[in-house]
Protein backbone atom coordinates (compact mmCIF):
# COMPACT_ATOMS: atom_id res chain seq x y z
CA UNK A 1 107.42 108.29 150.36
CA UNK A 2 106.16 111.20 148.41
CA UNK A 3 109.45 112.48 148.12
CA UNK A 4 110.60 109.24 145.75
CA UNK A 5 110.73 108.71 142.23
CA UNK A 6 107.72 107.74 140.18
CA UNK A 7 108.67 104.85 138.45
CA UNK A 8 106.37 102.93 135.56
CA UNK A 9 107.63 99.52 134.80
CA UNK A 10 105.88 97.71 131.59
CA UNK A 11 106.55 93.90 132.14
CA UNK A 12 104.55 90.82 132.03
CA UNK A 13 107.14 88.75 133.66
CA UNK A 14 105.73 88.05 137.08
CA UNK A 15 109.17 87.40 138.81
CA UNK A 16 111.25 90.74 136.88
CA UNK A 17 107.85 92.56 137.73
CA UNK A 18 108.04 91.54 141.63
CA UNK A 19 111.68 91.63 142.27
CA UNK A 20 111.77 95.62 140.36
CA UNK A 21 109.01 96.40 142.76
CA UNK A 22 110.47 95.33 145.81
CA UNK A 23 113.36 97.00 144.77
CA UNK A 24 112.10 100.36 144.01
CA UNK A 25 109.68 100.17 147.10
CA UNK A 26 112.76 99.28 149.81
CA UNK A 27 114.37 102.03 148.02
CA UNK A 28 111.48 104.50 148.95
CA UNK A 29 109.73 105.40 145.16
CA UNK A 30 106.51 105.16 143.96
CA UNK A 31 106.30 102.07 141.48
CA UNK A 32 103.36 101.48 138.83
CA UNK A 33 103.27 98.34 136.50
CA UNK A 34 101.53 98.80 133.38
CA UNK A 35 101.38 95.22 131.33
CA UNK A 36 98.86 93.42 129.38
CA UNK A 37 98.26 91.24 132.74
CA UNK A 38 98.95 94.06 135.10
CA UNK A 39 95.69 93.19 137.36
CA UNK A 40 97.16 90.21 137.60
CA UNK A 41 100.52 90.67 138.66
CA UNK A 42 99.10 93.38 140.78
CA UNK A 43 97.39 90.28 142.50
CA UNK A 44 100.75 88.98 143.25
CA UNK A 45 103.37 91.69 143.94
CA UNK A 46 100.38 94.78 145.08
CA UNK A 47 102.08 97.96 143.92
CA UNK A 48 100.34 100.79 144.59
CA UNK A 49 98.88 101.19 140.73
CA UNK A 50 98.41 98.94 137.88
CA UNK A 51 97.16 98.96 134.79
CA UNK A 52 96.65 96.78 131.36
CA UNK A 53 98.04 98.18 128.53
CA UNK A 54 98.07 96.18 125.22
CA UNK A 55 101.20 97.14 123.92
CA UNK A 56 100.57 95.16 120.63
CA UNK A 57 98.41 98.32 119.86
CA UNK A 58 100.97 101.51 119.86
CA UNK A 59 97.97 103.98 119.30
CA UNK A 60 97.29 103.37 122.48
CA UNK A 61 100.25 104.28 124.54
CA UNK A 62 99.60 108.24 124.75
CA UNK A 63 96.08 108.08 126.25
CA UNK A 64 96.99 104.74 128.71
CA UNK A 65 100.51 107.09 130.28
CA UNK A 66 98.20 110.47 129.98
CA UNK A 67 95.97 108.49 132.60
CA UNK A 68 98.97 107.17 134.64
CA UNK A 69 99.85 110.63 134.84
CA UNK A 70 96.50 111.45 135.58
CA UNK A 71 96.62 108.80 138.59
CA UNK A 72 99.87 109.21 139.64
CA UNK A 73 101.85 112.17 138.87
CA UNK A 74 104.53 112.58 136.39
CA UNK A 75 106.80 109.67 135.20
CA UNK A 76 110.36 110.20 136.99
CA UNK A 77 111.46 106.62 135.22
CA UNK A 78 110.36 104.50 132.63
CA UNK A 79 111.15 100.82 132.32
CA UNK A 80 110.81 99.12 129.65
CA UNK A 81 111.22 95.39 129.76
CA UNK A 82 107.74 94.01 127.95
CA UNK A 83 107.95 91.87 125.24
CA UNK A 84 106.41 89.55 123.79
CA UNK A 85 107.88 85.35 122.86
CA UNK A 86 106.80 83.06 120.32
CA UNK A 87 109.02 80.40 119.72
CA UNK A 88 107.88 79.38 115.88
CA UNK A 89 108.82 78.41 112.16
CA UNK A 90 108.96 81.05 109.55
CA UNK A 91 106.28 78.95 107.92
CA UNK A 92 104.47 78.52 111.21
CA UNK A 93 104.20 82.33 111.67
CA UNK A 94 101.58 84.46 110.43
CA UNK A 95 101.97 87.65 109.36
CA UNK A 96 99.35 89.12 111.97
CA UNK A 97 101.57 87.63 114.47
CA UNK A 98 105.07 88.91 113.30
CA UNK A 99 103.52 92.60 113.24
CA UNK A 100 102.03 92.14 116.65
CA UNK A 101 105.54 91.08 118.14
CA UNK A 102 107.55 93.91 115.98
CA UNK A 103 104.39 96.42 117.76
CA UNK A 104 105.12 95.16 121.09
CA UNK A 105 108.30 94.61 121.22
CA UNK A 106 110.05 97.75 119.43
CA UNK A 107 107.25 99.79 118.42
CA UNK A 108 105.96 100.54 121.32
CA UNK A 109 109.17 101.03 123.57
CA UNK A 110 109.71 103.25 121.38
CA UNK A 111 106.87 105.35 121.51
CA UNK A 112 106.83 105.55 125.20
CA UNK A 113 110.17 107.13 125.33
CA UNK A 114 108.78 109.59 122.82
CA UNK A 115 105.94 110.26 125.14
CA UNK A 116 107.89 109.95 128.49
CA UNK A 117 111.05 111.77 127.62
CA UNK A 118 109.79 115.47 126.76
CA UNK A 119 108.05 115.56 130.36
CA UNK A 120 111.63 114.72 131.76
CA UNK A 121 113.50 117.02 129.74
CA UNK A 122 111.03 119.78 130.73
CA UNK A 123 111.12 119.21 134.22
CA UNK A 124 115.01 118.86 134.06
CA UNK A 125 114.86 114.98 135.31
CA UNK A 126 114.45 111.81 134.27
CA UNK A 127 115.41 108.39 132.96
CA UNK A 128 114.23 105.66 130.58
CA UNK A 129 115.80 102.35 131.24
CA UNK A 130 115.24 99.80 128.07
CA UNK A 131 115.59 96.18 129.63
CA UNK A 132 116.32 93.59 126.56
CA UNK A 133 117.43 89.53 126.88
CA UNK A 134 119.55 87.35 125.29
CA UNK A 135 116.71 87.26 122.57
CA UNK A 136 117.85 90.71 121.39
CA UNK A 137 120.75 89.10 120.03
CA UNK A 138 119.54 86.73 117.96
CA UNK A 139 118.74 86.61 114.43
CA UNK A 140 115.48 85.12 115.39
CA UNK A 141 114.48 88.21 117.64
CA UNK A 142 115.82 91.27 116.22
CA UNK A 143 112.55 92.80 117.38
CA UNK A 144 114.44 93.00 120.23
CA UNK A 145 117.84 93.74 119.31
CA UNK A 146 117.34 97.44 118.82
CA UNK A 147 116.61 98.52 122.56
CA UNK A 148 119.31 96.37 123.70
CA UNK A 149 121.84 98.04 125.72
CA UNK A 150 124.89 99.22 123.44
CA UNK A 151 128.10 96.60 124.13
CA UNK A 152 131.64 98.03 124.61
């Protein structure tokens, strides 16, 4: 298996989570999970490496993939499907919370294919796959909508 891909998935979602690492492990790669509950899904799915990351706190992001690295060699693949939902008012959502979702949900996508991406280049391979939902195109989640996939 050493020959695989090294692929980092950051999800929450327990069944996305478990069916991506199936997937990537029956096709012979390496898969990590990095996720604020990662020990948990861990728990359920066991990949070979997981890790909590808070992605509602982008100043994070460089040190937590510097120690997946660290762990596990360079990232071949980067998923990005985290994000968080809050089904609220306007009125009935604070500030705090709006900048937390906007941090998790585009921010910091965002800043790990900034991190990820000059690795890949350098080494001449690579791919960062940016998994949205249906909430990405609504007006009520246009955190989302930017990382979407673009539509013909």
């Amino acid at each position: 298996m050493t020959d695989g891909l090294d692929i980092l998935v950051v999800d929450d979602n327990l069944a996305a989570a478990q069916t991506t690492g199936w997937l990537v492990e029956a096709l012979g790669h390496r898969f990590s999970l990095a996720a604020s509950a990662a020990e948990a899904l861990a728990r359920e799915i066991g990949p070979a490496d997981a890790a909590a990351w808070d992605l509602s706190r982008p100043d994070t992001l460089p040190e937590a993939l510097e120690a997946a690295v660290a762990r596990r060699g360079p990232v071949d693949v980067l998923v990005n499907c985290e994000g968080i939902m809050e089904v609220r008012t306007l009125a009935g959502t604070p500030w705090s919370l709006g900048a937390r979702l906007l941090d998790a949900d585009l921010v910091s996508p965002l800043r790990l294919m900034s991190l990820a991406a000059p690795p890949m280049i350098a080494r001449g391979r690579g791919l960062v796959v940016n998994v949205s939902s249906m909430a990405g195109v609504t007006p009520l989640r246009a955190s989302r909508y930017p990382i979407r996939p673009p539509c013909p």
